[in-house]
N, C-alpha and C. Protein backbone atom coordinates (compact mmCIF):
# COMPACT_ATOMS: atom_id res chain seq x y z
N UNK A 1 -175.14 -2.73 60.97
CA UNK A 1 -173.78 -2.84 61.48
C UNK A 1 -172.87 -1.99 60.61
N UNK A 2 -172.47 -1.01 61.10
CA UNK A 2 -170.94 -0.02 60.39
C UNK A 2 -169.77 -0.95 60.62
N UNK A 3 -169.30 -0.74 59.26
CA UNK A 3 -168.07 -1.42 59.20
C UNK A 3 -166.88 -0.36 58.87
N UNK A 4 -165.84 -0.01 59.52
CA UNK A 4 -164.95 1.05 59.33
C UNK A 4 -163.39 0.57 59.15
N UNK A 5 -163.09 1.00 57.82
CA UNK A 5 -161.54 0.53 57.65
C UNK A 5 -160.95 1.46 57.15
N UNK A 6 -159.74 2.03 58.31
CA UNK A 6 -159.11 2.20 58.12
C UNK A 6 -157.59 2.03 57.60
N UNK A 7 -157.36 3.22 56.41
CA UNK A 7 -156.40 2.48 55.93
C UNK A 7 -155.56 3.55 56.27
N UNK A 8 -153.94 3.40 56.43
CA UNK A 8 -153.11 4.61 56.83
C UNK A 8 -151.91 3.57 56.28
N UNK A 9 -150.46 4.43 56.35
CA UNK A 9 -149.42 3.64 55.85
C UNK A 9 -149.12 3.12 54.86
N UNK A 10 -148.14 2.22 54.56
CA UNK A 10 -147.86 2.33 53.45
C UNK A 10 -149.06 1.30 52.21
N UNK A 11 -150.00 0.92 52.92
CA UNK A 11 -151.61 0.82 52.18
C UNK A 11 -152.17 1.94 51.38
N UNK A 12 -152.21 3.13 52.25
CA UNK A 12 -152.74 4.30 51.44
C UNK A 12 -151.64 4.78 50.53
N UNK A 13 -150.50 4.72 51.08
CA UNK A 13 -149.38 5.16 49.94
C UNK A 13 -149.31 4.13 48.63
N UNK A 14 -149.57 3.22 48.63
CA UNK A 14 -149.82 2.66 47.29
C UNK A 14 -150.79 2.45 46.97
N UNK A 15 -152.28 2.94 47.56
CA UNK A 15 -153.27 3.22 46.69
C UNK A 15 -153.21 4.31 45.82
N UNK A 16 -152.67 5.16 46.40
CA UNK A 16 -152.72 6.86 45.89
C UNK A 16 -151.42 6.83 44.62
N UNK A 17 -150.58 5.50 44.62
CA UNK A 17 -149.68 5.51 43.73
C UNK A 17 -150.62 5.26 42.58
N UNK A 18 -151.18 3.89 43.04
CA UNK A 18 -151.49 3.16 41.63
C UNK A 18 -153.06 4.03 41.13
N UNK A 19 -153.70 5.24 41.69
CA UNK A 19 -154.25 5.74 41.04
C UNK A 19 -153.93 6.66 40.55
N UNK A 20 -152.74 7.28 40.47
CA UNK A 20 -151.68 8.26 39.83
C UNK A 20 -151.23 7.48 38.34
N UNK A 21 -151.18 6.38 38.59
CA UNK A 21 -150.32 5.24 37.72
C UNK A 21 -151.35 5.26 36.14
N UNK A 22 -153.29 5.24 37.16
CA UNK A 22 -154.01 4.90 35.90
C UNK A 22 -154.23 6.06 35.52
N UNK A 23 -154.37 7.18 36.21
CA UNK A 23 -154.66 8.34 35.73
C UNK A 23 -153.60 8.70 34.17
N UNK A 24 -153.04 8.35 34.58
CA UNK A 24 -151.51 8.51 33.73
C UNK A 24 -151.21 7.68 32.35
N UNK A 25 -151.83 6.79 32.72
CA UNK A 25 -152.39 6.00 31.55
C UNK A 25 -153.27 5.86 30.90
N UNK A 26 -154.08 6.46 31.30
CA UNK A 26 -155.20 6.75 30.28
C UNK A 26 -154.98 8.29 29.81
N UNK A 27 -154.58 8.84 30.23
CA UNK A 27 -153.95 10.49 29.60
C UNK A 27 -153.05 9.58 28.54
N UNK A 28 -152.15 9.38 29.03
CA UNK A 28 -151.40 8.78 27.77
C UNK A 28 -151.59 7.87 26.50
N UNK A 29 -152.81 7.24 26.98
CA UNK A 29 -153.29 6.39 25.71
C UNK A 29 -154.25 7.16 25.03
N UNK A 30 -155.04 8.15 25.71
CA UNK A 30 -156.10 8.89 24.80
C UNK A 30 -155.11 9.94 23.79
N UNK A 31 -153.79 10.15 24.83
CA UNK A 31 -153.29 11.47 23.49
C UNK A 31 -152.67 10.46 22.58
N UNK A 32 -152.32 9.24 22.83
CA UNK A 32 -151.19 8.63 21.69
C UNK A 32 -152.23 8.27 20.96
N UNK A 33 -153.54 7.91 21.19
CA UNK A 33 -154.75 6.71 20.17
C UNK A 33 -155.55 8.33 19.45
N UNK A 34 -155.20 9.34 19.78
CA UNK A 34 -156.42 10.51 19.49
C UNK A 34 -154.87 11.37 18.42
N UNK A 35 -153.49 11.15 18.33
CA UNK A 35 -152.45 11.42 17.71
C UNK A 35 -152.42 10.80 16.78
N UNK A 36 -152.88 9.60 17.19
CA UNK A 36 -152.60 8.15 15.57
C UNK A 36 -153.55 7.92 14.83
N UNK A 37 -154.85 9.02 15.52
CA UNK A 37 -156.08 8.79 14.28
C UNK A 37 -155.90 10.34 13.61
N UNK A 38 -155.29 11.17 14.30
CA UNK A 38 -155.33 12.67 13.47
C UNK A 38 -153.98 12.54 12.13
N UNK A 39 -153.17 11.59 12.39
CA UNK A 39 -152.32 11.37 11.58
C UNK A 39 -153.09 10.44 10.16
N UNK A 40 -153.51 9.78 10.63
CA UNK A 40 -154.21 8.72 9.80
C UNK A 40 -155.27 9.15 8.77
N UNK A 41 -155.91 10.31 9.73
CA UNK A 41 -156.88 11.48 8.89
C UNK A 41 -156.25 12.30 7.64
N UNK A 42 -154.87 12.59 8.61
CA UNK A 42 -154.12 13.16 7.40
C UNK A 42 -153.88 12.77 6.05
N UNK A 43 -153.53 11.35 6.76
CA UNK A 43 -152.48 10.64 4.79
C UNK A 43 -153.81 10.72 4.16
N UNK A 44 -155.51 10.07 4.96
CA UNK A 44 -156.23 10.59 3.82
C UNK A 44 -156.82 11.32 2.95
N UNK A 45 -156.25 12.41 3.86
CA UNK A 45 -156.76 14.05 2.48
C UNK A 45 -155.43 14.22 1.81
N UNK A 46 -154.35 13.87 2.45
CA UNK A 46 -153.34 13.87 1.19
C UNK A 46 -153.20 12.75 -0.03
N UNK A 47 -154.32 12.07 0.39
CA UNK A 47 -154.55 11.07 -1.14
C UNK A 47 -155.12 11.48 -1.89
N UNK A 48 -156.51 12.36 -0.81
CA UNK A 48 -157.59 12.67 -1.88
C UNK A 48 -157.66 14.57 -2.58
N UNK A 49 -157.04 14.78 -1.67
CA UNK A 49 -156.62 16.47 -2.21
C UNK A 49 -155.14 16.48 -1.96
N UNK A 50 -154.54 16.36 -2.85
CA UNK A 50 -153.04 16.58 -2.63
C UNK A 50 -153.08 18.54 -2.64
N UNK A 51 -151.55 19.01 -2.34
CA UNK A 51 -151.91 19.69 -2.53
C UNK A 51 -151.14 20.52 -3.74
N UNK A 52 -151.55 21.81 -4.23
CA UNK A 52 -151.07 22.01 -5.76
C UNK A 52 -149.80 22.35 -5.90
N UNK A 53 -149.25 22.11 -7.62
CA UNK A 53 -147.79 21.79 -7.33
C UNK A 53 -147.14 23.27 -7.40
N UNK A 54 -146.11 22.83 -6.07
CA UNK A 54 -145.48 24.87 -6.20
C UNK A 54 -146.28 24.86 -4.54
N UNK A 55 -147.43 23.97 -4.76
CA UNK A 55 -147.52 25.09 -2.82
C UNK A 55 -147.36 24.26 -1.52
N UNK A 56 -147.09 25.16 -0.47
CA UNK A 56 -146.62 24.69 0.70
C UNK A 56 -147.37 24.46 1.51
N UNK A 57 -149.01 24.69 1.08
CA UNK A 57 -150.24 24.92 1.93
C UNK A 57 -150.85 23.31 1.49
N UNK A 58 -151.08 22.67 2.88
CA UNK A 58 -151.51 21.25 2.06
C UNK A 58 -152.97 20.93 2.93
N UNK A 59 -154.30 20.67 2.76
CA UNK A 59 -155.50 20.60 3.68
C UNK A 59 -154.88 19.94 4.45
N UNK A 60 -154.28 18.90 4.21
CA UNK A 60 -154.17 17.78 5.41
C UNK A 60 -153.56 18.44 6.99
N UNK A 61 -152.99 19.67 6.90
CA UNK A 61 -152.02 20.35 8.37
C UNK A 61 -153.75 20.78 8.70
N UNK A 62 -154.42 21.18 8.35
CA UNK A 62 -156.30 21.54 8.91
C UNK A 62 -156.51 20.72 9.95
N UNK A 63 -156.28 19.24 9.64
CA UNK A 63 -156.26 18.54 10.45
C UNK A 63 -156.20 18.77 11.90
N UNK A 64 -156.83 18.69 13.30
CA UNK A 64 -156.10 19.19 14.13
C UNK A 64 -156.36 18.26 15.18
N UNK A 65 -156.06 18.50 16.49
CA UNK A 65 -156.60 17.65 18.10
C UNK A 65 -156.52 18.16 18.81
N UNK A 66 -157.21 17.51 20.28
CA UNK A 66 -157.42 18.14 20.97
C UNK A 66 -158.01 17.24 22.34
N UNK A 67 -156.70 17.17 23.42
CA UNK A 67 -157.06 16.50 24.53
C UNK A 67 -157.57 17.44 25.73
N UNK A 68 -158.51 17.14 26.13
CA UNK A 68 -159.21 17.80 27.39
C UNK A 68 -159.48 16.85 28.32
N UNK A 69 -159.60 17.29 30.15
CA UNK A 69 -160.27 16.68 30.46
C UNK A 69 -161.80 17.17 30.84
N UNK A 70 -162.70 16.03 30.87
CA UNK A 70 -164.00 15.80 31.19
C UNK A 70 -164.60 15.30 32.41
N UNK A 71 -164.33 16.19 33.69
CA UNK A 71 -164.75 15.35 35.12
C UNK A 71 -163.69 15.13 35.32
N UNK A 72 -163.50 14.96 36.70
CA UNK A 72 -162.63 13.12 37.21
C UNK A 72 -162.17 12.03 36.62
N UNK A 73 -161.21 11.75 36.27
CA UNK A 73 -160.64 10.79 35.83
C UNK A 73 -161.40 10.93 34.60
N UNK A 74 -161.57 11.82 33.67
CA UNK A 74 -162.23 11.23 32.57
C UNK A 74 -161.45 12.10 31.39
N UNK A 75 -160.94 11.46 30.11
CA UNK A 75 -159.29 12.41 29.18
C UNK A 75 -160.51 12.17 28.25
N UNK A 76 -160.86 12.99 27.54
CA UNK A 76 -161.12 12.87 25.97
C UNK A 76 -159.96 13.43 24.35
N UNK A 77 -160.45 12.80 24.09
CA UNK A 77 -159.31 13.71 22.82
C UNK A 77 -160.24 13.47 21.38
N UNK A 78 -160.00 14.75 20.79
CA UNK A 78 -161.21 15.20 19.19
C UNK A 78 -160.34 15.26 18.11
N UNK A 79 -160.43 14.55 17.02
CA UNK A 79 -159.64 15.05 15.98
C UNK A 79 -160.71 15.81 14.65
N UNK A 80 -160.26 16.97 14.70
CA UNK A 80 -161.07 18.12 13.73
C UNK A 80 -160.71 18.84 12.77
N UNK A 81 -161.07 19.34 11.89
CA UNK A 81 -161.18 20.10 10.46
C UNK A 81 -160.99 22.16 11.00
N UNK A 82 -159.91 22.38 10.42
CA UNK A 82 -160.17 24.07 10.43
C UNK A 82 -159.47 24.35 9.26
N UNK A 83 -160.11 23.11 8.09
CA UNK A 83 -160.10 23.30 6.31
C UNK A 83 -161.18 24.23 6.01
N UNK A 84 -161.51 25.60 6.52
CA UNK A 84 -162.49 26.47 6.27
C UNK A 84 -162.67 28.00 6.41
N UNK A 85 -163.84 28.71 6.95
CA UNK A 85 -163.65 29.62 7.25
C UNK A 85 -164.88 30.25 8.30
N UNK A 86 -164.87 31.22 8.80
CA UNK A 86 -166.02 31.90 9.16
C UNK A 86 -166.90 32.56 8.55
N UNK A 87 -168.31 32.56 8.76
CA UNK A 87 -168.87 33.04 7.48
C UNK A 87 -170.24 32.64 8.19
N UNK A 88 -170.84 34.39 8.12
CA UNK A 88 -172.21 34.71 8.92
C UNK A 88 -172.26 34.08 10.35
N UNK A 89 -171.29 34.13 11.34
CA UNK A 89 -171.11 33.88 12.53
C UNK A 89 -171.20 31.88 12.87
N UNK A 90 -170.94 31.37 11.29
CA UNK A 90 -170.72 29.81 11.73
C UNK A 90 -169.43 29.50 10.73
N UNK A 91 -168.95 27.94 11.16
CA UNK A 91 -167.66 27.62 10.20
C UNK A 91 -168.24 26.68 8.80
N UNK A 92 -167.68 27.43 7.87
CA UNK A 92 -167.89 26.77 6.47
C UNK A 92 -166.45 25.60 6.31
N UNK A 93 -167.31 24.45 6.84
CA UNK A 93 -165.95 23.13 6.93
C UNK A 93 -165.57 23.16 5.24
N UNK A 94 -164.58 23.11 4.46
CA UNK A 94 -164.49 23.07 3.19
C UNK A 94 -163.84 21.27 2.98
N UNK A 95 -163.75 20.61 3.82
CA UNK A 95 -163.76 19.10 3.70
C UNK A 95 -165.00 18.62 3.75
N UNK A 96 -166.05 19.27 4.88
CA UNK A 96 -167.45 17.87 4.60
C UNK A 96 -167.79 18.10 3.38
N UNK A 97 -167.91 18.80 2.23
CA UNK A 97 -168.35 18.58 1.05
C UNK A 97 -167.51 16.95 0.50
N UNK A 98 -166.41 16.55 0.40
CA UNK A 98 -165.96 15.71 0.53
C UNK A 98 -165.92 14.26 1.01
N UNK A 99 -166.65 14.24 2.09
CA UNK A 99 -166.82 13.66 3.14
C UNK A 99 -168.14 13.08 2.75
N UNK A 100 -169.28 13.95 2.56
CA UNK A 100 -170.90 13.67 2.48
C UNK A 100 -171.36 13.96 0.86
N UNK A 101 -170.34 14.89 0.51
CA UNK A 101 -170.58 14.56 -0.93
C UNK A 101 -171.85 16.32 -1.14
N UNK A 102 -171.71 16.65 -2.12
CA UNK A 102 -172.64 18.06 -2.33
C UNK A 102 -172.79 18.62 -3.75
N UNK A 103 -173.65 19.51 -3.68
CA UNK A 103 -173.87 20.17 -5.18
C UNK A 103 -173.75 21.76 -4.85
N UNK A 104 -172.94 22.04 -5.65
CA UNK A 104 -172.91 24.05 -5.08
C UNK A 104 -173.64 23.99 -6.02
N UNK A 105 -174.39 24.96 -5.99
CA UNK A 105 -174.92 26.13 -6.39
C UNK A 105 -174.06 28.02 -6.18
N UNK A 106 -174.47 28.78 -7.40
CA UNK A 106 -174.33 30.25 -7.20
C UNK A 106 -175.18 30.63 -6.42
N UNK A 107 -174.56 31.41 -5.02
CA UNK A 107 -175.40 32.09 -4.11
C UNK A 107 -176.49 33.22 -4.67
N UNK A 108 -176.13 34.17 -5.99
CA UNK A 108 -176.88 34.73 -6.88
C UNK A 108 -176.72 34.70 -7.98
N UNK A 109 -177.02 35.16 -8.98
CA UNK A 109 -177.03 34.78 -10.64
C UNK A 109 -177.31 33.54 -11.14
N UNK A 110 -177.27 32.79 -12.18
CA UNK A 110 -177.41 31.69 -12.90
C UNK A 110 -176.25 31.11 -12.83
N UNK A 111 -174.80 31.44 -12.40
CA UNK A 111 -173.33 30.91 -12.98
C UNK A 111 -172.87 31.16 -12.30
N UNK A 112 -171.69 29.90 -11.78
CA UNK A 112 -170.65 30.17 -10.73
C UNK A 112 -169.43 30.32 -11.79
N UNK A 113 -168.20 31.34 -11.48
CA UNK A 113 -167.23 31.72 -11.73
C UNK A 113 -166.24 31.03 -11.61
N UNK A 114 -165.38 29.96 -12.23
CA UNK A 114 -164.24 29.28 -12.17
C UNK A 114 -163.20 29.30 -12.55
N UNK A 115 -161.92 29.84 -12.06
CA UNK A 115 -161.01 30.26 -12.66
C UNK A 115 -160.31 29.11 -13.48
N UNK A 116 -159.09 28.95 -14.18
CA UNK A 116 -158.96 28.04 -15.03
C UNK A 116 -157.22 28.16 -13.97
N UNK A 117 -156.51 26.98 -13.51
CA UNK A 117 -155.48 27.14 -13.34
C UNK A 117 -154.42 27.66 -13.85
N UNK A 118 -153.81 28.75 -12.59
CA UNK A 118 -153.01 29.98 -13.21
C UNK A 118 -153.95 30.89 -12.90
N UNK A 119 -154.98 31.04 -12.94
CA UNK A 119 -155.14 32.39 -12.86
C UNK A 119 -156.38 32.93 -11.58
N UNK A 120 -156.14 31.95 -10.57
CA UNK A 120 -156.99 31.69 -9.27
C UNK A 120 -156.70 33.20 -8.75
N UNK A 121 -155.43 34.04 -8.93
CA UNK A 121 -155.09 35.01 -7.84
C UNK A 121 -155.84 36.15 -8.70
N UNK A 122 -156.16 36.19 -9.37
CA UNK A 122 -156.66 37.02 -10.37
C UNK A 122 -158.11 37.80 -10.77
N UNK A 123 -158.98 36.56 -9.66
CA UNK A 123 -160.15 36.38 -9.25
C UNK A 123 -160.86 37.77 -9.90
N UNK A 124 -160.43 38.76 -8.72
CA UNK A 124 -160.92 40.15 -9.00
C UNK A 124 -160.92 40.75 -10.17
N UNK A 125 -159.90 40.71 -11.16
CA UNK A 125 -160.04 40.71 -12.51
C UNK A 125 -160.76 40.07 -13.40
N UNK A 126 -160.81 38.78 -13.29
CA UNK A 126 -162.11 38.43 -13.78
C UNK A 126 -163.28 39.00 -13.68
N UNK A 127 -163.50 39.21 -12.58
CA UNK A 127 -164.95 39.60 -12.44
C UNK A 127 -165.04 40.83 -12.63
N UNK A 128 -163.71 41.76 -12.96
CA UNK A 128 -164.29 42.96 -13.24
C UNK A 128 -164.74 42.94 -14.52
N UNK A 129 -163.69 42.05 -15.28
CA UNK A 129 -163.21 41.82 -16.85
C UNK A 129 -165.13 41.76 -17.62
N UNK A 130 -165.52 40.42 -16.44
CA UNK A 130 -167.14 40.36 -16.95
C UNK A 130 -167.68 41.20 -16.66
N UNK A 131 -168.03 41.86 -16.16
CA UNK A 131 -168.62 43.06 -15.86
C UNK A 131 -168.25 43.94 -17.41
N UNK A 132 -167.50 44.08 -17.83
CA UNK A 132 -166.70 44.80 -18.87
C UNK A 132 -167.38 44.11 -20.60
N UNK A 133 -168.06 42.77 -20.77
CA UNK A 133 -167.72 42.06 -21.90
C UNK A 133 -168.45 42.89 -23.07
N UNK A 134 -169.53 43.93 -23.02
CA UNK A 134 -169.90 44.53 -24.04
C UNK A 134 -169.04 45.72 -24.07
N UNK A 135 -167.90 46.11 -23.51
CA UNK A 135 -167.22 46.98 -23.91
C UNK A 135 -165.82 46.92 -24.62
N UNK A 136 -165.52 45.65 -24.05
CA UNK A 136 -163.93 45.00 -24.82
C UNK A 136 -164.15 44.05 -25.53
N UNK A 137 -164.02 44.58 -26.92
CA UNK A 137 -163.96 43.59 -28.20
C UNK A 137 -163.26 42.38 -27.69
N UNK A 138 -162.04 42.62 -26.66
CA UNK A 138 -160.62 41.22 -26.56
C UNK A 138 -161.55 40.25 -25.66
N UNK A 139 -162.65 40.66 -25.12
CA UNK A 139 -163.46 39.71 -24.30
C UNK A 139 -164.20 38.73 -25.01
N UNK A 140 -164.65 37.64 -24.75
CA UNK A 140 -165.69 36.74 -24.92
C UNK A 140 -166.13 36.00 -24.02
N UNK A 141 -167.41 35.32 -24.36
CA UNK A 141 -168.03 34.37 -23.64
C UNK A 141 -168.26 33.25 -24.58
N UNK A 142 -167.70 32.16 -24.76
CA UNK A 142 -168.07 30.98 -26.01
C UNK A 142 -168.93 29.71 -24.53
N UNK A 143 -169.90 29.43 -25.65
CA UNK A 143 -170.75 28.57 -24.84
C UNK A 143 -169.88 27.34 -25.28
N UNK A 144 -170.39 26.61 -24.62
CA UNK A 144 -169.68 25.04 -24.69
C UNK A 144 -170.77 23.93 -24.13
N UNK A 145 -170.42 22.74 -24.33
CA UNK A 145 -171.22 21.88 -23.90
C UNK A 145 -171.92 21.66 -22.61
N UNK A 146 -173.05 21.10 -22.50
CA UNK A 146 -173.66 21.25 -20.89
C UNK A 146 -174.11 22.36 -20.36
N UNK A 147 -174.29 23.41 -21.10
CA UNK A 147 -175.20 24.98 -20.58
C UNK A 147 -173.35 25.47 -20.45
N UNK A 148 -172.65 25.24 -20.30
CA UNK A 148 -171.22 25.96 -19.48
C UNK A 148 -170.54 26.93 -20.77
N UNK A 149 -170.33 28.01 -20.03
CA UNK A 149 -169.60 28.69 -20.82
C UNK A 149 -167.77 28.73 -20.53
N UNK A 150 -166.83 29.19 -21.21
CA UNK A 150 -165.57 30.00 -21.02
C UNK A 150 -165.28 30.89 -21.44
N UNK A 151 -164.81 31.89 -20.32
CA UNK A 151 -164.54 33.15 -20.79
C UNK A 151 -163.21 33.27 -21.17
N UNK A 152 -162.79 34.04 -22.07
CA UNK A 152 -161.40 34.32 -22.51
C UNK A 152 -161.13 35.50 -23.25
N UNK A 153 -159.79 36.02 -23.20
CA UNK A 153 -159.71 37.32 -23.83
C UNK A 153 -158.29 37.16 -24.54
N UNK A 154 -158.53 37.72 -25.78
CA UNK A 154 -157.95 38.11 -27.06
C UNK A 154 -156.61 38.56 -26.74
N UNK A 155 -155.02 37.48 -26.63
CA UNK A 155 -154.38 38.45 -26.27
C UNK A 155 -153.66 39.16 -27.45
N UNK A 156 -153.47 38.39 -28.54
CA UNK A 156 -152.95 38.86 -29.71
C UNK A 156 -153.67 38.24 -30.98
N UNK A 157 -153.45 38.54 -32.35
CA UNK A 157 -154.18 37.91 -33.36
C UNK A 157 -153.69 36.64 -33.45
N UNK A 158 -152.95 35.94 -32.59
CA UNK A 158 -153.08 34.04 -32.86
C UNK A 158 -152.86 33.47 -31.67
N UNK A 159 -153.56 34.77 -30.15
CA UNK A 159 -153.50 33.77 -28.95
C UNK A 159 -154.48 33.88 -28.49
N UNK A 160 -154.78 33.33 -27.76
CA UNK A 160 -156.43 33.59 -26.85
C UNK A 160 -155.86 33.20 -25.63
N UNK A 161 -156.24 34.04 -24.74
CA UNK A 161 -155.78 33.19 -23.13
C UNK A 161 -157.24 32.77 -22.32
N UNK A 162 -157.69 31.30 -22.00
CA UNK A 162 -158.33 30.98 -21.38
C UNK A 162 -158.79 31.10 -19.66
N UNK A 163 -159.60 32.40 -19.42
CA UNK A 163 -159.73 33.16 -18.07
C UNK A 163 -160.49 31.90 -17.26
N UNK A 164 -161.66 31.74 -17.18
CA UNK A 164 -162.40 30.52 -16.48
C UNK A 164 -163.31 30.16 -17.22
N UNK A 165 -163.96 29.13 -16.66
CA UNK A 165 -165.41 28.65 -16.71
C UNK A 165 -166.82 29.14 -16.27
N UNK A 166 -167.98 29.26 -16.78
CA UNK A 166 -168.91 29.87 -15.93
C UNK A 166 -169.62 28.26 -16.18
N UNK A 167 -169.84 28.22 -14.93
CA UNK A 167 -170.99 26.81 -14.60
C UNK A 167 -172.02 27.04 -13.91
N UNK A 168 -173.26 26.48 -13.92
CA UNK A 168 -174.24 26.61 -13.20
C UNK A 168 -174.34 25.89 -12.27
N UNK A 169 -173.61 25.02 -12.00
CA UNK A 169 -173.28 24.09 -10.30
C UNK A 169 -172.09 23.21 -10.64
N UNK A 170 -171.69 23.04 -9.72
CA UNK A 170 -170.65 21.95 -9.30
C UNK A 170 -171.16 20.54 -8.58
N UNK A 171 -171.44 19.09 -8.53
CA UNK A 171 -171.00 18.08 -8.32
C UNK A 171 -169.59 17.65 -7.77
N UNK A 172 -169.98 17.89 -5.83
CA UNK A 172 -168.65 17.15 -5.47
C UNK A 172 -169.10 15.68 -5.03
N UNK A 173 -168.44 14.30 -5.29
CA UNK A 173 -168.94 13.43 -4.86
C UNK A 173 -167.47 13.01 -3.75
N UNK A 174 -168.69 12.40 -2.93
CA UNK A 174 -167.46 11.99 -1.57
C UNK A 174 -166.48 11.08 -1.91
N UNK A 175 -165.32 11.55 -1.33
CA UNK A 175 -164.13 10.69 -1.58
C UNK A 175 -163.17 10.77 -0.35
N UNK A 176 -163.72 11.42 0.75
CA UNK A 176 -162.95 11.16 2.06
C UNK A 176 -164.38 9.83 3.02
N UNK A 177 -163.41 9.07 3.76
CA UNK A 177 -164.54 8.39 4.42
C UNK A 177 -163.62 8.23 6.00
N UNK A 178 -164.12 8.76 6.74
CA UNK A 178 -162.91 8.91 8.12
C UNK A 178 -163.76 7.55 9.00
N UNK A 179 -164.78 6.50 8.60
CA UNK A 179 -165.50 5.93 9.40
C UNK A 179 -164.87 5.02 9.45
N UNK A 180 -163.82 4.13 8.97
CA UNK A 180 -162.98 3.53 9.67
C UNK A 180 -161.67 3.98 10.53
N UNK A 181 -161.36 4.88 10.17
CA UNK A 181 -160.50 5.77 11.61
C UNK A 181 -161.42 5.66 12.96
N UNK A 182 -162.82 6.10 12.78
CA UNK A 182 -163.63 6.22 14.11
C UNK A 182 -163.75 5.09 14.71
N UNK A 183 -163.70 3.77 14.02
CA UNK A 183 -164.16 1.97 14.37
C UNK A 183 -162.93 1.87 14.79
N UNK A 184 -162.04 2.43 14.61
CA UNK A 184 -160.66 1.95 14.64
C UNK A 184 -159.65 2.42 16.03
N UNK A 185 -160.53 3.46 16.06
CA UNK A 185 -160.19 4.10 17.39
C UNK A 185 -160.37 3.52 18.89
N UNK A 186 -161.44 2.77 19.04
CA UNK A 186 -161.97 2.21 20.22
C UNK A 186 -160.69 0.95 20.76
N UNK A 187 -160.35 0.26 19.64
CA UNK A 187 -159.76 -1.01 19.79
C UNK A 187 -158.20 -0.68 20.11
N UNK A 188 -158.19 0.57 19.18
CA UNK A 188 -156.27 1.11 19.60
C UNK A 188 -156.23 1.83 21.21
N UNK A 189 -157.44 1.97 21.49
CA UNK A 189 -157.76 2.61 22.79
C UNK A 189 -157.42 2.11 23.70
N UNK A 190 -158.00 0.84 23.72
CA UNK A 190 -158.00 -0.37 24.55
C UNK A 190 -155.92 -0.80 24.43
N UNK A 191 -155.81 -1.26 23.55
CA UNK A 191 -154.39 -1.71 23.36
C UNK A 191 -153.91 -1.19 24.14
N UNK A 192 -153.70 0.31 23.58
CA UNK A 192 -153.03 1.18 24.15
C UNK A 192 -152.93 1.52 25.75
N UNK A 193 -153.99 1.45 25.97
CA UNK A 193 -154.20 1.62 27.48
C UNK A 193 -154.02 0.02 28.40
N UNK A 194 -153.82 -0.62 27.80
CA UNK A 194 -153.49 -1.88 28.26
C UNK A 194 -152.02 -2.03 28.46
N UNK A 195 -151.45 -1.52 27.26
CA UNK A 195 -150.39 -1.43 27.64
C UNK A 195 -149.40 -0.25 28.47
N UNK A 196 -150.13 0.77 28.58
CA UNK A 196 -149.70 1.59 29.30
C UNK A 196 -150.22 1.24 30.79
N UNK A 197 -150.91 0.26 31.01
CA UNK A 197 -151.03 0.33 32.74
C UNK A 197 -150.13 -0.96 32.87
N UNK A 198 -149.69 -1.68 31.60
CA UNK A 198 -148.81 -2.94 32.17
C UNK A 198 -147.25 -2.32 32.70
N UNK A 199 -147.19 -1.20 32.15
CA UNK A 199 -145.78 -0.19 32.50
C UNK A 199 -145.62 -0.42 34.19
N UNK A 200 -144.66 -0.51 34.26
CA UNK A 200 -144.31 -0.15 35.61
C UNK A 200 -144.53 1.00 36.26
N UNK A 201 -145.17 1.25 37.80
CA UNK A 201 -145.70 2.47 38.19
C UNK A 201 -143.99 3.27 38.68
């Protein structure tokens, strides 16, 4: 037995409302609940990497989002990292070290190069400077504790200016944890969208 119902009038006109109504509400709760976790992401890299004093560049703006839709009625929204760079055709995230925790290593030689604050812009000089140390008396390399050396150069007979560190790895241990933002997300989801379909259409 076919059963056929037609609907016409002002039946279909308020079906077609109130699925305008949810559509609309769930766009709106995924960008406000996918806004309030990219914010939330934020304050925590500005706890854990502030940023240095004098600059205007802070990781936490890396931060980013991103609402799309997926199908029919379906809003997603991503909150993501572009704290990095490109490098050999993939992105070097410079937060998951943070996040999962890591050990650098020097891509070649025995020693990674560390500048000593103040003199980060300088980079290139350093490394020419080493390149240079059996030719300029004002150079040195003094070993120090833990295999690590510092390099520094002679600026007058009672100053020494301290250039960097040479280390043989770095130890980052994690100190971002975004896994309660992610638990946290589902439930503001819900709220949110609860209360956006209690809105009046």
């Amino acid at each position: 037995m076919r059963i056929t119902a037609a609907l016409s009038g002002r039946l279909a006109q308020e079906m077609r409302a109130e699925a305008a109504h949810v559509a609309e509400a769930v766009h709106s709760s995924v960008t406000g609940e996918t806004t309030a976790v990219q914010l939330r992401a934020r304050g925590l890299v500005d706890a854990a990497l502030p940023p240095r004093a004098g600059s205007r560049r802070k990781p936490s703006n890396a931060i980013r989002q991103k609402i799309y839709n997926d199908g029919p009625g379906r809003v997603r929204g991503i909150v993501y990292s572009k704290f990095g760079r490109r490098e050999g055709g993939r992105f070097v995230d410079y937060l998951k070290p943070h996040v999962d925790g890591a050990d650098i290593r020097p891509r070649a030689g025995s020693f990674m190069v560390l500048p000593v604050k103040g003199q980060s812009r300088r980079m290139d000089r350093i490394r020419r400077d080493l390149g240079r140390l059996g030719e300029d008396p004002k150079l040195a390399l003094i070993p120090v504790s833990g295999g690590r050396f510092v390099f520094v150069r002679r600026a007058s007979r009672n100053r020494t200016v301290l250039l960097a560190w040479l280390v043989r790895g770095v130890r980052i241990d994690p100190k971002l944890n975004f896994r309660p933002l992610e638990q946290s997300a589902a439930s503001g989801l819900a709220r949110r969208l609860s209360a956006d379909l209690a809105k009046p259409a």
